[in-house]
Protein backbone atom coordinates (compact mmCIF):
# COMPACT_ATOMS: atom_id res chain seq x y z
CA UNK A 1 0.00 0.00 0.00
CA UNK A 2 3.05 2.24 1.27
CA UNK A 3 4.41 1.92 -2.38
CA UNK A 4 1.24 2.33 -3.92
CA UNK A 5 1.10 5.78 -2.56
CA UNK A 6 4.21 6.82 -3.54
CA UNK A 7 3.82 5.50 -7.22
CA UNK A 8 0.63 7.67 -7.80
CA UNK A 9 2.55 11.30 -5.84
CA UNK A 10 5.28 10.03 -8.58
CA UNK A 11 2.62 10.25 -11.61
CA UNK A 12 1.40 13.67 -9.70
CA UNK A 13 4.57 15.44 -10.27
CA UNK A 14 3.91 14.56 -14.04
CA UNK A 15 3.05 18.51 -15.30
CA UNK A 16 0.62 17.31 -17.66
CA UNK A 17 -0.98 15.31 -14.92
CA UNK A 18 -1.35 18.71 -12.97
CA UNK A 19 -2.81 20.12 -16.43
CA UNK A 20 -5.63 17.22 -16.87
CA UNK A 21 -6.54 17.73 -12.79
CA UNK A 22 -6.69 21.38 -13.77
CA UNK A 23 -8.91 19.97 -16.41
CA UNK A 24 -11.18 18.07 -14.26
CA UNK A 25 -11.71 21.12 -11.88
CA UNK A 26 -13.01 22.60 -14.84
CA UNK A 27 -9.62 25.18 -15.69
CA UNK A 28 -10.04 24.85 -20.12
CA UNK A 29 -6.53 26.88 -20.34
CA UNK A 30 -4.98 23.76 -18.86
CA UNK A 31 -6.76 21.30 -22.26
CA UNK A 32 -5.00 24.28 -24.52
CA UNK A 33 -1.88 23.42 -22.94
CA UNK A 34 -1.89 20.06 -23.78
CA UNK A 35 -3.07 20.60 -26.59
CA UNK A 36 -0.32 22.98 -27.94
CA UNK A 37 2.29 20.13 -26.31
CA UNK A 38 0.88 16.71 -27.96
CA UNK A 39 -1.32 17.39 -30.76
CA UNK A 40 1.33 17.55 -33.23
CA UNK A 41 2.97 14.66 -31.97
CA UNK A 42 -0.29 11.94 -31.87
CA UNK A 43 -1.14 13.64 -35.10
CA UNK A 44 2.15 12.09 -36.42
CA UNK A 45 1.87 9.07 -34.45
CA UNK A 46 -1.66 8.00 -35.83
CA UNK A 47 -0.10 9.60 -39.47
CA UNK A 48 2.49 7.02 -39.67
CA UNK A 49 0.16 4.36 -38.18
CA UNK A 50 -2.26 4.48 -40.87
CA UNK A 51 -0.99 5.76 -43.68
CA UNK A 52 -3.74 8.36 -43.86
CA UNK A 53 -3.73 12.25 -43.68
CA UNK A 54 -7.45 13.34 -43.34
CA UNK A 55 -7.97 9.95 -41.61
CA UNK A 56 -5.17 10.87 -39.35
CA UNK A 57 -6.34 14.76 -38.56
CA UNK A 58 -10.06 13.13 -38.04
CA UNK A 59 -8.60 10.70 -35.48
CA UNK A 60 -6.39 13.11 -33.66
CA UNK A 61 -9.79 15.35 -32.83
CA UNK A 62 -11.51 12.43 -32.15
CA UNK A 63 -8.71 11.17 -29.35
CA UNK A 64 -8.47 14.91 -28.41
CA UNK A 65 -11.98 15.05 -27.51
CA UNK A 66 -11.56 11.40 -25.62
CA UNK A 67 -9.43 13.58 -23.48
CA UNK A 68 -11.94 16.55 -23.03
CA UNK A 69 -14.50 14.21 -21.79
CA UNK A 70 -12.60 11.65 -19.67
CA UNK A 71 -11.59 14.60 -17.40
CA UNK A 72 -14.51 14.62 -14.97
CA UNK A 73 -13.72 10.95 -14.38
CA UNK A 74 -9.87 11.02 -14.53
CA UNK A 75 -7.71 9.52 -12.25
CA UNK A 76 -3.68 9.73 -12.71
CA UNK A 77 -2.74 5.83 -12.46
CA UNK A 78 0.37 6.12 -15.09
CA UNK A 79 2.01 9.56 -16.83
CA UNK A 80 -0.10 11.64 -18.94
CA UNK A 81 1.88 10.60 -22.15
CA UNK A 82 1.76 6.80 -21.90
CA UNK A 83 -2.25 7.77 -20.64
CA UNK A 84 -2.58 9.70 -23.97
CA UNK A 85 -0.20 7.74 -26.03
CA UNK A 86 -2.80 4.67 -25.11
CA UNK A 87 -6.09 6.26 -26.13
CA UNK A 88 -4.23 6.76 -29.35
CA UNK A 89 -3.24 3.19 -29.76
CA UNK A 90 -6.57 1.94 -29.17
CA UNK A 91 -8.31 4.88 -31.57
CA UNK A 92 -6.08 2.81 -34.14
CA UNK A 93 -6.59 -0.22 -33.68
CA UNK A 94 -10.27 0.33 -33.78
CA UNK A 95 -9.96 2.68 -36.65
CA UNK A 96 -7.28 0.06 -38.73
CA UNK A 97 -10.20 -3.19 -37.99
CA UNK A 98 -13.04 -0.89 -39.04
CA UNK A 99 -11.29 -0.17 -42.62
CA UNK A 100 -8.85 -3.15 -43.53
CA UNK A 101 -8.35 -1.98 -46.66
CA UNK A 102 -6.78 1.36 -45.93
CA UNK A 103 -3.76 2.27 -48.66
CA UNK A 104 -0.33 3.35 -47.16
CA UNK A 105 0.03 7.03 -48.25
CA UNK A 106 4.15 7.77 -48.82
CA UNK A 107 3.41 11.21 -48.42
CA UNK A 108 6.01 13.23 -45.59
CA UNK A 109 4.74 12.62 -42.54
CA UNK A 110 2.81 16.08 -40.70
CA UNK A 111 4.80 18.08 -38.95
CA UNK A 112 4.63 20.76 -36.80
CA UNK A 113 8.27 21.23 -35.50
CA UNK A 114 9.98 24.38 -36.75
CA UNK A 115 13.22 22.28 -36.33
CA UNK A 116 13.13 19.57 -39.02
CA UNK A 117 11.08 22.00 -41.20
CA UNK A 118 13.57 24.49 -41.28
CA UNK A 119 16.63 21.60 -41.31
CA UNK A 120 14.56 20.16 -44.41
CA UNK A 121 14.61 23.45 -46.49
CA UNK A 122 18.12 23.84 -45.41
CA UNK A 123 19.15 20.21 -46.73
CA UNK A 124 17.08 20.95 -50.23
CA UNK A 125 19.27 24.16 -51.07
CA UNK A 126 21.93 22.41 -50.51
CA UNK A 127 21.53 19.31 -52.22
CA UNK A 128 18.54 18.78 -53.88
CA UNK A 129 19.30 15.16 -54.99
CA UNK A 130 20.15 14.14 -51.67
CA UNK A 131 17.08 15.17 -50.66
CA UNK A 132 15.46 13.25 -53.10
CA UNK A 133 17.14 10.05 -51.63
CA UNK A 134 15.75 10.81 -48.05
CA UNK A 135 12.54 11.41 -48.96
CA UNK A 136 12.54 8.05 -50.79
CA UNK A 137 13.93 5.95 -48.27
CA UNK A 138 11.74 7.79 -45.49
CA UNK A 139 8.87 6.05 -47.68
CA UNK A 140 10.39 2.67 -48.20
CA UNK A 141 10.88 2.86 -44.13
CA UNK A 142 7.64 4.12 -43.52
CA UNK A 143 6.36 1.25 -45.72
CA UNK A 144 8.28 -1.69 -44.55
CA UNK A 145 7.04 -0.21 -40.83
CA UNK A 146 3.12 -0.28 -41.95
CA UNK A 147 3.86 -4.34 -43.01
CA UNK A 148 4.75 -4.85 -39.28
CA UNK A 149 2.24 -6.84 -36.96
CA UNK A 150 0.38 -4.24 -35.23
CA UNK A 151 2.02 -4.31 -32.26
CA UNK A 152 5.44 -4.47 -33.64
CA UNK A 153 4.27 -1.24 -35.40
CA UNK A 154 3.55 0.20 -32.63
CA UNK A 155 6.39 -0.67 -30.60
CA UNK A 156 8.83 0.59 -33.31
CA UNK A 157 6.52 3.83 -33.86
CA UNK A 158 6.69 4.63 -30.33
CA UNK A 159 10.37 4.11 -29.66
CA UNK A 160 11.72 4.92 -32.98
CA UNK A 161 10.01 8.82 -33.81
CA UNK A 162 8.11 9.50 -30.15
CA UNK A 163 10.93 8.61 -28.37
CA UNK A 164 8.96 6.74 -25.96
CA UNK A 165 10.83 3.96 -23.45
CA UNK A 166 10.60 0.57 -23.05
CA UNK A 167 8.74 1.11 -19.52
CA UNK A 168 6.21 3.80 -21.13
CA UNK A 169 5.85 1.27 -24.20
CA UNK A 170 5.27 -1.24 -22.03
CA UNK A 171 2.92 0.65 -20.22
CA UNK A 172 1.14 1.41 -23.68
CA UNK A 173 0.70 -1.85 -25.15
CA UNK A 174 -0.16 -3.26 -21.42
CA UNK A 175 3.38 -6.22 -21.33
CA UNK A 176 6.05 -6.51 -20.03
CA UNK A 177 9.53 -4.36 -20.72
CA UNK A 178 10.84 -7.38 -21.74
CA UNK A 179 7.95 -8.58 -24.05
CA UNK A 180 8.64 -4.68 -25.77
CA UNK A 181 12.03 -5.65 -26.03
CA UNK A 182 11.22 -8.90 -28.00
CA UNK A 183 8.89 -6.74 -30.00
CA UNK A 184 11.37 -4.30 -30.84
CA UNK A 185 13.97 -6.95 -31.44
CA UNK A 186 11.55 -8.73 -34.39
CA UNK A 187 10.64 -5.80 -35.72
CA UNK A 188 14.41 -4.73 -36.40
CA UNK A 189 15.14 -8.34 -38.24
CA UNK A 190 11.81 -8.20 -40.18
CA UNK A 191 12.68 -4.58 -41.50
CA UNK A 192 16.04 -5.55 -42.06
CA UNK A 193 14.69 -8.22 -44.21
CA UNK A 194 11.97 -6.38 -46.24
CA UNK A 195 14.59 -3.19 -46.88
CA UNK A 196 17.82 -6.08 -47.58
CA UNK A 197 19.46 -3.99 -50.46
CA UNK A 198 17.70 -1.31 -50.45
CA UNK A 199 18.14 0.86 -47.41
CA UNK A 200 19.59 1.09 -44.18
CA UNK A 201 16.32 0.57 -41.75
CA UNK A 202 18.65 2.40 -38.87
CA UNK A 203 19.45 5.57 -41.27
CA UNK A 204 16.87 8.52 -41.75
């Protein structure tokens, strides 16, 4: 019980914890801030997942307003992100078995960091070709990625572009941090199978 305690003051020193508590006392600033911090980052996340951009931007409203309305009942049992990072696993899944026969887009991934857009204009003025060759690989890795079992996808999404670790992974796909591990572990061989020749899986 003693460490039960101390687990959940742990998860209430999370900020964004403190924001969705804000949320549930009614405070809608605190929903903006989360929504400034994450949007752009499940917006990606459900991108790459599906393969989809208006499917993705529908989806990332949809778990947004999961969050609006889960705040009355809210109860900080894990970190906000893994929390979040959940609801948008599970959006998905349910999403990905509703439409089987969604089409893998190889369109750039949405982005709303200033960072890589500004690195990418800097890379195209300086060599346009080279660009060319990210941009193709990123799609041959974003491909090979979409083949992955689902949660091998997700795994690999999570750890590889969210920077996500094993313990918040785990805590996302409910197992273990060493069943994440394995996950991770497959996934590498089976991309380094279905990109053999053709790109470095570990590059770009």
């Amino acid at each position: 019980m003693k460490f039960r305690k101390r687990k959940t003051a742990s998860y209430l020193a999370d900020p964004d914890v403190e924001c969705m508590l804000a949320l549930k006392k009614g405070d809608r600033d605190a929903f903006d801030i989360l929504m400034r911090k994450y949007y752009p980052r499940i917006l990606n996340f459900v991108y790459r997942f599906l393969g989809n951009r208006q499917l993705a931007e529908d989806l990332t409203q949809d778990i947004f307003m999961k969050v609006y309305k889960s705040a009355r009942r809210y109860r900080p049992r894990s970190k906000f992100k893994t929390w979040l990072y959940t609801i948008a696993k599970n959006t998905c899944l349910n999403e990905l078995r509703r439409n089987r026969g969604q089409m893998l887009s190889i369109d750039e991934p949405v982005t709303a960091d200033e960072r890589v857009i500004k690195r990418e204009i800097s890379d195209s003025r300086a060599d346009p070709a080279g660009e060319f060759l990210q941009k193709e690989n990123k799609a041959l890795i974003q491909a090979a990625i979409h083949d992955l079992p689902e949660n091998q996808r997700i795994a690999v999404l999570l750890r590889r572009y969210e920077n996500l670790s094993y313990a918040e992974i785990a805590v996302t796909l409910n197992v273990t941090d060493k069943a994440v591990k394995s996950l991770l572990s497959r996934a590498k061989v089976n991309l380094k199978n279905k990109l053999s020749g053709i790109v470095d899986p570990e590059g770009g």
